[in-house]
N, C-alpha and C. Protein backbone atom coordinates (compact mmCIF):
# COMPACT_ATOMS: atom_id res chain seq x y z
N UNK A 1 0.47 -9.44 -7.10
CA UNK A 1 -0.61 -9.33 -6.15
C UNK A 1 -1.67 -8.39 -6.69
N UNK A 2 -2.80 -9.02 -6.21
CA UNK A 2 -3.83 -7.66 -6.27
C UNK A 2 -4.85 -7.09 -5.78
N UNK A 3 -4.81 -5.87 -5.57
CA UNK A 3 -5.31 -5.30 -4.30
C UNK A 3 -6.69 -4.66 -4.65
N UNK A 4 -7.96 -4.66 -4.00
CA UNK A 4 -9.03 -4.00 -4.28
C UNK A 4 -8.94 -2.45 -4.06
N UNK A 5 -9.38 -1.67 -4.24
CA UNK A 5 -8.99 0.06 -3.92
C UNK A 5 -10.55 0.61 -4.12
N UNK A 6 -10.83 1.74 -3.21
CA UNK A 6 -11.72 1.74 -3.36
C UNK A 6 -11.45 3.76 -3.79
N UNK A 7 -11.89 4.10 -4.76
CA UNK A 7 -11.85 4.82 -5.57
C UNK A 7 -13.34 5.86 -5.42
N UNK A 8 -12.89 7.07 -5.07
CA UNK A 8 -14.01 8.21 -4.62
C UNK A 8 -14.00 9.49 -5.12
N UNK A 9 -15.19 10.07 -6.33
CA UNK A 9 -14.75 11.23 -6.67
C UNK A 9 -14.99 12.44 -5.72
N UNK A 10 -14.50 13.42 -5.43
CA UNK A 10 -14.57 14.40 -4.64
C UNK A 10 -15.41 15.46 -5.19
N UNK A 11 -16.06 16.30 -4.28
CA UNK A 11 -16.99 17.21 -4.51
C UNK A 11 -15.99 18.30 -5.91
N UNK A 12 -15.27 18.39 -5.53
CA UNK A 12 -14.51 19.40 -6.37
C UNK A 12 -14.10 18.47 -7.41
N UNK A 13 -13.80 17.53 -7.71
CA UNK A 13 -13.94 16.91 -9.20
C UNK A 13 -12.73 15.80 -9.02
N UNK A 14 -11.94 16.27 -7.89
CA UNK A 14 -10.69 15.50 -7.64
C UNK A 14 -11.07 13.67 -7.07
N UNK A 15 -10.07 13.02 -7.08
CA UNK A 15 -10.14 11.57 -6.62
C UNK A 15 -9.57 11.37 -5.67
N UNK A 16 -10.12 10.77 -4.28
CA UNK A 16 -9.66 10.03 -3.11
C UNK A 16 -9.76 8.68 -3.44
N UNK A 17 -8.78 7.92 -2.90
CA UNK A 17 -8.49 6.38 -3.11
C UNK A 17 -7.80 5.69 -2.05
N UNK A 18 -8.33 4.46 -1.97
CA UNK A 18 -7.77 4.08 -0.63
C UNK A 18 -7.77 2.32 -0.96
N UNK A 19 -6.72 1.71 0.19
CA UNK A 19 -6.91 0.20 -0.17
C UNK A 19 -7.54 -0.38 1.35
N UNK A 20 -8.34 -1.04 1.29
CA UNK A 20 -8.58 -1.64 2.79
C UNK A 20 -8.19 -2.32 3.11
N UNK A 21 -7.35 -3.18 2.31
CA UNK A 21 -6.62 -4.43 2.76
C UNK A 21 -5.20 -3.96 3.46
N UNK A 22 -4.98 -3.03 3.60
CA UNK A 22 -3.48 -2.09 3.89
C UNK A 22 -4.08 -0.88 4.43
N UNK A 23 -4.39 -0.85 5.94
CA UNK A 23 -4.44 0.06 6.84
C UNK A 23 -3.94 1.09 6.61
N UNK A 24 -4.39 2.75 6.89
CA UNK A 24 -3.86 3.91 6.37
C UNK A 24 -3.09 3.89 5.15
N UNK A 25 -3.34 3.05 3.99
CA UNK A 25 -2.92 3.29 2.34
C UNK A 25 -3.64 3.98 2.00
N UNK A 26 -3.45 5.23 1.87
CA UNK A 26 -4.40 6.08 0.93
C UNK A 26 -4.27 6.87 -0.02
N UNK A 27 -4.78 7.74 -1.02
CA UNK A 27 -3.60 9.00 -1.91
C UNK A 27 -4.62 9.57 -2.74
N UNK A 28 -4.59 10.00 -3.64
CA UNK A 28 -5.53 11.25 -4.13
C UNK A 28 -4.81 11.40 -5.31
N UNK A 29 -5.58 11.91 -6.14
CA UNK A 29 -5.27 12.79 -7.31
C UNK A 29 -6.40 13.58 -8.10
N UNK A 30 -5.98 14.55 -8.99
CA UNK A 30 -6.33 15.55 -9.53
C UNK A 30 -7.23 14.58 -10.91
N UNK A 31 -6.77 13.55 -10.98
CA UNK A 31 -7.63 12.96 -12.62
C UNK A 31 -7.86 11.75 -11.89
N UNK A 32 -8.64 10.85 -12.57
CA UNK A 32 -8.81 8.85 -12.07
C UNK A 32 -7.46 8.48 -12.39
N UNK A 33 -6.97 8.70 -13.30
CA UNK A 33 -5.33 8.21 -13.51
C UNK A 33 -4.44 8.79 -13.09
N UNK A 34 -4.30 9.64 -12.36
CA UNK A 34 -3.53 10.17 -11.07
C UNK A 34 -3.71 9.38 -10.03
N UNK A 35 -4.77 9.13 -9.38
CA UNK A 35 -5.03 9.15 -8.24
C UNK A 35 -4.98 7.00 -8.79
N UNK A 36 -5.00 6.57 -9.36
CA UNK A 36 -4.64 5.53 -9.92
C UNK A 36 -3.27 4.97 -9.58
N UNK A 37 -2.78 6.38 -10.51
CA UNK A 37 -0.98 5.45 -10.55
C UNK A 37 -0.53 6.11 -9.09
N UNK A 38 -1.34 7.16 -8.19
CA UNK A 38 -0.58 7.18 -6.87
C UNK A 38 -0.90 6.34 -5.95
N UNK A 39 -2.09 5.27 -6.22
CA UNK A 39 -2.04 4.21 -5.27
C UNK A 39 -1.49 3.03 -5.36
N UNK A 40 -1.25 2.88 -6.54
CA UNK A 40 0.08 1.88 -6.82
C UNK A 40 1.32 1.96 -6.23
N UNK A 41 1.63 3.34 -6.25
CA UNK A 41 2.62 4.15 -5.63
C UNK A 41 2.82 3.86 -4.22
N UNK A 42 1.79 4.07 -3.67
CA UNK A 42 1.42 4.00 -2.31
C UNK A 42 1.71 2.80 -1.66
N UNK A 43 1.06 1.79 -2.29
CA UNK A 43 0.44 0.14 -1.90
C UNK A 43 2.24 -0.41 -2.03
N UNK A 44 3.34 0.25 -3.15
CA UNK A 44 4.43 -0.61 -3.07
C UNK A 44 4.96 -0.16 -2.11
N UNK A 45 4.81 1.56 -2.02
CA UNK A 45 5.80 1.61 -1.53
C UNK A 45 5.33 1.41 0.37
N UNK A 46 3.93 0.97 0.88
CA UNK A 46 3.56 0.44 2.41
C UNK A 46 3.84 -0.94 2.01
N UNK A 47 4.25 -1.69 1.09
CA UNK A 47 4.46 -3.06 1.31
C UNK A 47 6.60 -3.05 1.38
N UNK A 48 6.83 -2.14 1.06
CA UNK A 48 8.40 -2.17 1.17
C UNK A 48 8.61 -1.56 2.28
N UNK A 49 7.84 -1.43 3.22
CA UNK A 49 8.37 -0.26 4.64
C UNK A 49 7.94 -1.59 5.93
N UNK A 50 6.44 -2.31 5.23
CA UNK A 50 6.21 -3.11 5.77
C UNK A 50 7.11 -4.27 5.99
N UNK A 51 7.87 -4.85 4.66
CA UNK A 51 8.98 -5.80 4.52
C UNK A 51 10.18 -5.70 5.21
N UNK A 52 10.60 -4.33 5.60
CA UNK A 52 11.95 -3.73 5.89
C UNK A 52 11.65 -3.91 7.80
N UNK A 53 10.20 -3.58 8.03
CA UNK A 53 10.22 -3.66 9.46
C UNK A 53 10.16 -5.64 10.07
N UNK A 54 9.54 -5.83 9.13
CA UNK A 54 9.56 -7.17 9.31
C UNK A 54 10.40 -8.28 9.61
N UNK A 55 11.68 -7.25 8.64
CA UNK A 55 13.06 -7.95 8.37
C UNK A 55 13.96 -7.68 9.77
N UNK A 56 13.80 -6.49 10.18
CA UNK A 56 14.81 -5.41 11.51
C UNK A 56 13.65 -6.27 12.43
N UNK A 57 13.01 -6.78 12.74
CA UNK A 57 12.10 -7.86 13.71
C UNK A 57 12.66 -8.80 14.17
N UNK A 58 12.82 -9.27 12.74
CA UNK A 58 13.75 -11.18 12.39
C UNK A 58 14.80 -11.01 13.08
N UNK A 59 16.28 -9.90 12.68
CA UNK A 59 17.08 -10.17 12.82
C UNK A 59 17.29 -9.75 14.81
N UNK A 60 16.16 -9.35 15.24
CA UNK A 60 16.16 -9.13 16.75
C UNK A 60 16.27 -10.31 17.61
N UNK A 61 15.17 -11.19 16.74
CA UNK A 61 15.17 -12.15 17.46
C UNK A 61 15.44 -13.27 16.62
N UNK A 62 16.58 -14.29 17.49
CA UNK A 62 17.14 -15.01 16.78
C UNK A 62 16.77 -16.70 16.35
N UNK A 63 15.25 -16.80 16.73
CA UNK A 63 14.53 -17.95 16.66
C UNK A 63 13.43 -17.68 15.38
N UNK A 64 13.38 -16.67 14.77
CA UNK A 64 12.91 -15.92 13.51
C UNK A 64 13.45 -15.92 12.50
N UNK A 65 12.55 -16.48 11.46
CA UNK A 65 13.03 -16.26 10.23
C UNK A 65 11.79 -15.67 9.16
N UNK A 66 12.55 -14.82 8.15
CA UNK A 66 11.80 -14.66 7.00
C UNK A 66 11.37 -15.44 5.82
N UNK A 67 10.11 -15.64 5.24
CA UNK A 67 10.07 -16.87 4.23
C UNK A 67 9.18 -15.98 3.40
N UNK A 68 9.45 -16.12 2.20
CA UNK A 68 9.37 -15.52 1.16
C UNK A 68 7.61 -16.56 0.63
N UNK A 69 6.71 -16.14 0.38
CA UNK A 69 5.77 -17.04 -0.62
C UNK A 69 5.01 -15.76 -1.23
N UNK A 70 4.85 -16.38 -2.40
CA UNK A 70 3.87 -15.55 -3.51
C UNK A 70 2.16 -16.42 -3.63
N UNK A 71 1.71 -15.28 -3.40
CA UNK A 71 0.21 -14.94 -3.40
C UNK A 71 -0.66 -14.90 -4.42
């Protein structure tokens, strides 16, 4: 998958980064490649919290199922 990010240097020299496609994904770092590899960081790890609630949903209700497709 791939996600647009929108990438902001900070008055103090640091980087804010954020994805809009993924509500409150956001993360920061001290260099562009910090604040880089922590939104990668970020984006897997709100798409594995997202998957897990999705899943504890399904198994509530028993007319639900999960289906897997790639994007």
């Amino acid at each position: 998958m791939i996600f647009d990010i929108i990438l902001e240097e900070e008055d103090d020299g640091a980087y804010s980064v954020h994805c809009p496609a993924l509500k409150g994904c956001h993360s920061q770092g001290t260099t562009r490649d910090e604040a880089l590899t922590n939104i990668r960081e970020a984006i897997e790890l709100y798409l594995l919290v997202t998957h897990e609630k999705a899943s504890h949903m399904v198994r509530s209700q028993s007319r639900c199922s999960v289906v897997e497709i790639a994007v």
